[in-house]
N, C-alpha and C. Protein backbone atom coordinates (compact mmCIF):
# COMPACT_ATOMS: atom_id res chain seq x y z
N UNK A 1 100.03 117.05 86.40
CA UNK A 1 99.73 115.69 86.74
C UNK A 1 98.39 115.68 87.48
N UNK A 2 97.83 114.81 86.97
CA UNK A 2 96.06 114.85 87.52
C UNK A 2 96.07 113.04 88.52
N UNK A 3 95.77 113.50 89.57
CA UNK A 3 96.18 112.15 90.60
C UNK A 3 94.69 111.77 90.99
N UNK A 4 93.63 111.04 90.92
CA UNK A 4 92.31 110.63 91.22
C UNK A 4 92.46 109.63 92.69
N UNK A 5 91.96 109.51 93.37
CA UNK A 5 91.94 108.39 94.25
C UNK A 5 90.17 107.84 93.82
N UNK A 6 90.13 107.14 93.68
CA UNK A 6 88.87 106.51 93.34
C UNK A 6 88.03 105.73 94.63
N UNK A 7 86.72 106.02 95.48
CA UNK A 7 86.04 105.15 96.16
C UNK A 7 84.88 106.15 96.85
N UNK A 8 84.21 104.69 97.58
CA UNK A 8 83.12 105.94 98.46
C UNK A 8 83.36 106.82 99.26
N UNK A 9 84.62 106.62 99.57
CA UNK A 9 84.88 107.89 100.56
C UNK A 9 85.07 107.06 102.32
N UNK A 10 85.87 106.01 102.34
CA UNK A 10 85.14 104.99 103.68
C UNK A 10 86.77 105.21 104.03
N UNK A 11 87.12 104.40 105.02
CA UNK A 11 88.21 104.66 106.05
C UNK A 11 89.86 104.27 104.55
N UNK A 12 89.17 103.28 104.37
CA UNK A 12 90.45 102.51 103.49
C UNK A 12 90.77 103.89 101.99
N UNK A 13 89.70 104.68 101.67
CA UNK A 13 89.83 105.50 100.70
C UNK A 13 90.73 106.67 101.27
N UNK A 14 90.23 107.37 102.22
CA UNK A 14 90.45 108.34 103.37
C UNK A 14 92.01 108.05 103.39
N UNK A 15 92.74 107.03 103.94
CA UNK A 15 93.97 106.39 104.22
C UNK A 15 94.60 107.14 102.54
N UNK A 16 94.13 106.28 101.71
CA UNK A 16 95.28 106.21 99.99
C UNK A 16 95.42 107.38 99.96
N UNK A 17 94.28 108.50 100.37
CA UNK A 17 94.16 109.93 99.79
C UNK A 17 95.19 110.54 101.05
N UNK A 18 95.18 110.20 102.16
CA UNK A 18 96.30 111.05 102.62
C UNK A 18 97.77 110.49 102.73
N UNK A 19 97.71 108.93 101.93
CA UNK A 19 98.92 108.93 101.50
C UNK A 19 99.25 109.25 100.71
N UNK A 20 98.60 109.57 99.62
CA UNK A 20 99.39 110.60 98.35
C UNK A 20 99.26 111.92 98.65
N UNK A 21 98.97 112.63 99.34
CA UNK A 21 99.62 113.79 99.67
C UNK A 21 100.58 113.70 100.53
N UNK A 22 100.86 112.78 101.16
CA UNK A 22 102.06 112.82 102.31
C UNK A 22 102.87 112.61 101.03
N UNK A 23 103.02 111.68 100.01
CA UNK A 23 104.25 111.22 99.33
C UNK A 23 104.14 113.00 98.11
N UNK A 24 103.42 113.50 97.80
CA UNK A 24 103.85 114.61 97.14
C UNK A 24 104.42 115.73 98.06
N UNK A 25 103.81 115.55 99.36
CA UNK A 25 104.44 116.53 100.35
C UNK A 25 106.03 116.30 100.42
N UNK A 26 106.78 115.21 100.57
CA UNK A 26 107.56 114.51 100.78
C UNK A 26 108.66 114.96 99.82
N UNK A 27 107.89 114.54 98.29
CA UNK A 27 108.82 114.99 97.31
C UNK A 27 108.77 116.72 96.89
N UNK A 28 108.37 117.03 97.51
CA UNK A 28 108.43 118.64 97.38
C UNK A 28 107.57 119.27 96.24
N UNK A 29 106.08 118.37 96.02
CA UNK A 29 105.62 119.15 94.88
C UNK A 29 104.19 119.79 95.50
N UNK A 30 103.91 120.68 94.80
CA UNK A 30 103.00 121.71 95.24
C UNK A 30 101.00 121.45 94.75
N UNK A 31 100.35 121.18 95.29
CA UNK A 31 99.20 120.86 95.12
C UNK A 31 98.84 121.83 94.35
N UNK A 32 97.86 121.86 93.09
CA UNK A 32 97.59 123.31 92.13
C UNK A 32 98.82 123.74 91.23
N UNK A 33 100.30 123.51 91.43
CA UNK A 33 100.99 123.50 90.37
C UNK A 33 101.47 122.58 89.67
N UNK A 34 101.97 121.44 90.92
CA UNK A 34 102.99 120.09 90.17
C UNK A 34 101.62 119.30 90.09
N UNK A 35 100.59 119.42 90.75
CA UNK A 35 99.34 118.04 90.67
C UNK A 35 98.39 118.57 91.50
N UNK A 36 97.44 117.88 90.45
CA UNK A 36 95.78 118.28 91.23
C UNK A 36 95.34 116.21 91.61
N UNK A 37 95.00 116.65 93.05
CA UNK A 37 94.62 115.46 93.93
C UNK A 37 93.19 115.58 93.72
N UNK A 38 92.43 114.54 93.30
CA UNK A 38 90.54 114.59 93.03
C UNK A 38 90.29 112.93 93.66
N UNK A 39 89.14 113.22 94.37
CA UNK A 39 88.55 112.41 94.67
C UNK A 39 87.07 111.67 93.92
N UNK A 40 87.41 110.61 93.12
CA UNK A 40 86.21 109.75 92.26
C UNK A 40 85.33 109.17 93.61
N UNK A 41 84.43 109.66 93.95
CA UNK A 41 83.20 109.15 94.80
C UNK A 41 81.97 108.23 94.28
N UNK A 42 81.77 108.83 93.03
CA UNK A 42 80.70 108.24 92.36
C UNK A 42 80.55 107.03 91.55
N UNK A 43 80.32 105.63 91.93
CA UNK A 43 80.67 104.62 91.47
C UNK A 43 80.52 104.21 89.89
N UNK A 44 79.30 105.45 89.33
CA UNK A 44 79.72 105.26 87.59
C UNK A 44 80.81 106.25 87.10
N UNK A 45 81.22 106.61 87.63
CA UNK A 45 82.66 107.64 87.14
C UNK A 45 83.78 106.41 87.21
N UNK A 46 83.99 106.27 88.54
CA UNK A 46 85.27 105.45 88.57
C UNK A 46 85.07 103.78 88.02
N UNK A 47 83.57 103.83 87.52
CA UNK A 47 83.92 102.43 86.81
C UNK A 47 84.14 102.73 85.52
N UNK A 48 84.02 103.75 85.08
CA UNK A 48 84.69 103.88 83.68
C UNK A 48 85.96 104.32 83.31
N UNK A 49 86.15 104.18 84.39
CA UNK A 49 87.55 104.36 84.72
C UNK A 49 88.50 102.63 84.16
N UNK A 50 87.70 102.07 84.47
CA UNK A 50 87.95 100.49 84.66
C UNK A 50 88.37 100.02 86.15
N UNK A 51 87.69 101.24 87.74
CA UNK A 51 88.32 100.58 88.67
C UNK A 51 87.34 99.82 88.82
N UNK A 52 87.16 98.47 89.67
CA UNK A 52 86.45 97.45 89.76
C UNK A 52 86.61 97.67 91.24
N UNK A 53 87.51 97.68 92.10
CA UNK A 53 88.04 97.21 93.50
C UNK A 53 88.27 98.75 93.91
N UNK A 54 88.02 98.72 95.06
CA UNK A 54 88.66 100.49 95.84
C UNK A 54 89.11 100.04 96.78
N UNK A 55 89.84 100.66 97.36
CA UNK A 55 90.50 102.56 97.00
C UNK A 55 91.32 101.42 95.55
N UNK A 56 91.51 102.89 94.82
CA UNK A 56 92.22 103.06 93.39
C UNK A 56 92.37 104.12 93.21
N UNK A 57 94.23 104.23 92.62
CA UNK A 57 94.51 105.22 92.24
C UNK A 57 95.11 105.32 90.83
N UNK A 58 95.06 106.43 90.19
CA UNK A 58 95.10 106.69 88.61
C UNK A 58 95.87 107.90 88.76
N UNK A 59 96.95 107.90 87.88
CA UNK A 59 97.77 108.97 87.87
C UNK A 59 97.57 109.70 86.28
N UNK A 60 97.38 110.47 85.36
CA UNK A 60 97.10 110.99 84.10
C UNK A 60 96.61 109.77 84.07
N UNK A 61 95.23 109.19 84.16
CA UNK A 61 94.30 108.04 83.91
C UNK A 61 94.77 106.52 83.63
N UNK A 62 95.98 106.76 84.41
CA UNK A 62 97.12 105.28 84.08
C UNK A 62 96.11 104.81 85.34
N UNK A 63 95.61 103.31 85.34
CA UNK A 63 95.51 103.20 87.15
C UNK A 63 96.63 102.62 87.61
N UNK A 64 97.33 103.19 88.76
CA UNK A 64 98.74 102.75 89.36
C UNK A 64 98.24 100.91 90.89
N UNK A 65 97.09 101.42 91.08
CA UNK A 65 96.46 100.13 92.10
C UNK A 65 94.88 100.29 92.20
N UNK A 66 94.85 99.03 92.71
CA UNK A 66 93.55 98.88 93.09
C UNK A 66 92.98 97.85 93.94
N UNK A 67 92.28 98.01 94.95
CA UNK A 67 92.06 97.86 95.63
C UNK A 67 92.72 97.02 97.28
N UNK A 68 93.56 98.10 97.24
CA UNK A 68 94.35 97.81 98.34
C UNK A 68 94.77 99.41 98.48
N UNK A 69 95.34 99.59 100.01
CA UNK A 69 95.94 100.86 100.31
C UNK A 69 97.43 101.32 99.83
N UNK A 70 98.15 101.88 99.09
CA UNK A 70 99.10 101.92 98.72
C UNK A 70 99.97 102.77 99.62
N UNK A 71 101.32 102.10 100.29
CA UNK A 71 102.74 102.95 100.60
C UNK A 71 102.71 104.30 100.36
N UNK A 72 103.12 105.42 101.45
CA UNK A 72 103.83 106.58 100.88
C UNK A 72 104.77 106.26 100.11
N UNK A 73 105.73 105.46 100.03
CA UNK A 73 107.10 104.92 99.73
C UNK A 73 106.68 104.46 98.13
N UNK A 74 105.73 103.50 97.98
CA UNK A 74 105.16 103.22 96.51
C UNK A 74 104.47 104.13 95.86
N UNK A 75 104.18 105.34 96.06
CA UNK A 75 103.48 106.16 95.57
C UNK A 75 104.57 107.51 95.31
N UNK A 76 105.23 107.56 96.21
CA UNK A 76 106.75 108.45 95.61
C UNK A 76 107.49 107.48 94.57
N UNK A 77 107.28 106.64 94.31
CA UNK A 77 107.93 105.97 93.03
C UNK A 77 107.26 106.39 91.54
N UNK A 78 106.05 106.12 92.05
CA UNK A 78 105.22 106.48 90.85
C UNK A 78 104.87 107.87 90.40
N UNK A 79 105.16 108.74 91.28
CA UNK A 79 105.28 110.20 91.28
C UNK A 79 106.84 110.98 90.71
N UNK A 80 108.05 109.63 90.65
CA UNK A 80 109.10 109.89 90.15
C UNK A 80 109.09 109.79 88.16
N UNK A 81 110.02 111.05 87.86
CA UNK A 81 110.55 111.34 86.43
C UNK A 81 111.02 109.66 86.21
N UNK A 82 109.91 109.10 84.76
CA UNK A 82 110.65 107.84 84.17
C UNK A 82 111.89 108.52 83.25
N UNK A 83 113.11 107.64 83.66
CA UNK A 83 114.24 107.64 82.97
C UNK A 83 114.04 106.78 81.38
């Protein structure tokens, strides 16, 4: 699983990015085996992304939000096996 947080790198980006490692910490998965966490800094990368708004996050290039800070709690959802 490839997890991007997308932005310049400013307080509100900083925040999403250590809430998705708290929520993979949480669910017990291992950084380098279950998911690689990357940070999109560069504003023509993550606009081809289609993010428009930051922080944004993209899970296998799905974007899960944007531009708002997302929940540990909402981000262990999206990190859960779809039934």
């Amino acid at each position: 699983m490839i997890i991007e947080v997308c932005g310049p790198g400013c307080y509100r980006c900083q925040t999403t990015e250590k809430n998705v490692l708290e929520a993979l910490k949480e669910l017990g998965r291992q950084i380098g085996d279950d998911a690689i966490v990357t940070k999109v800094k560069d504003v023509t990368m993550f606009r081809a992304r289609g993010v428009l708004m930051t922080p944004a996050v993209l899970i296998d290039g799905v974007k899960m939000c944007e531009g708002r800070i997302p929940e540990v709690q909402e981000i262990k959802k999206w990190l859960q096996p779809q039934k």
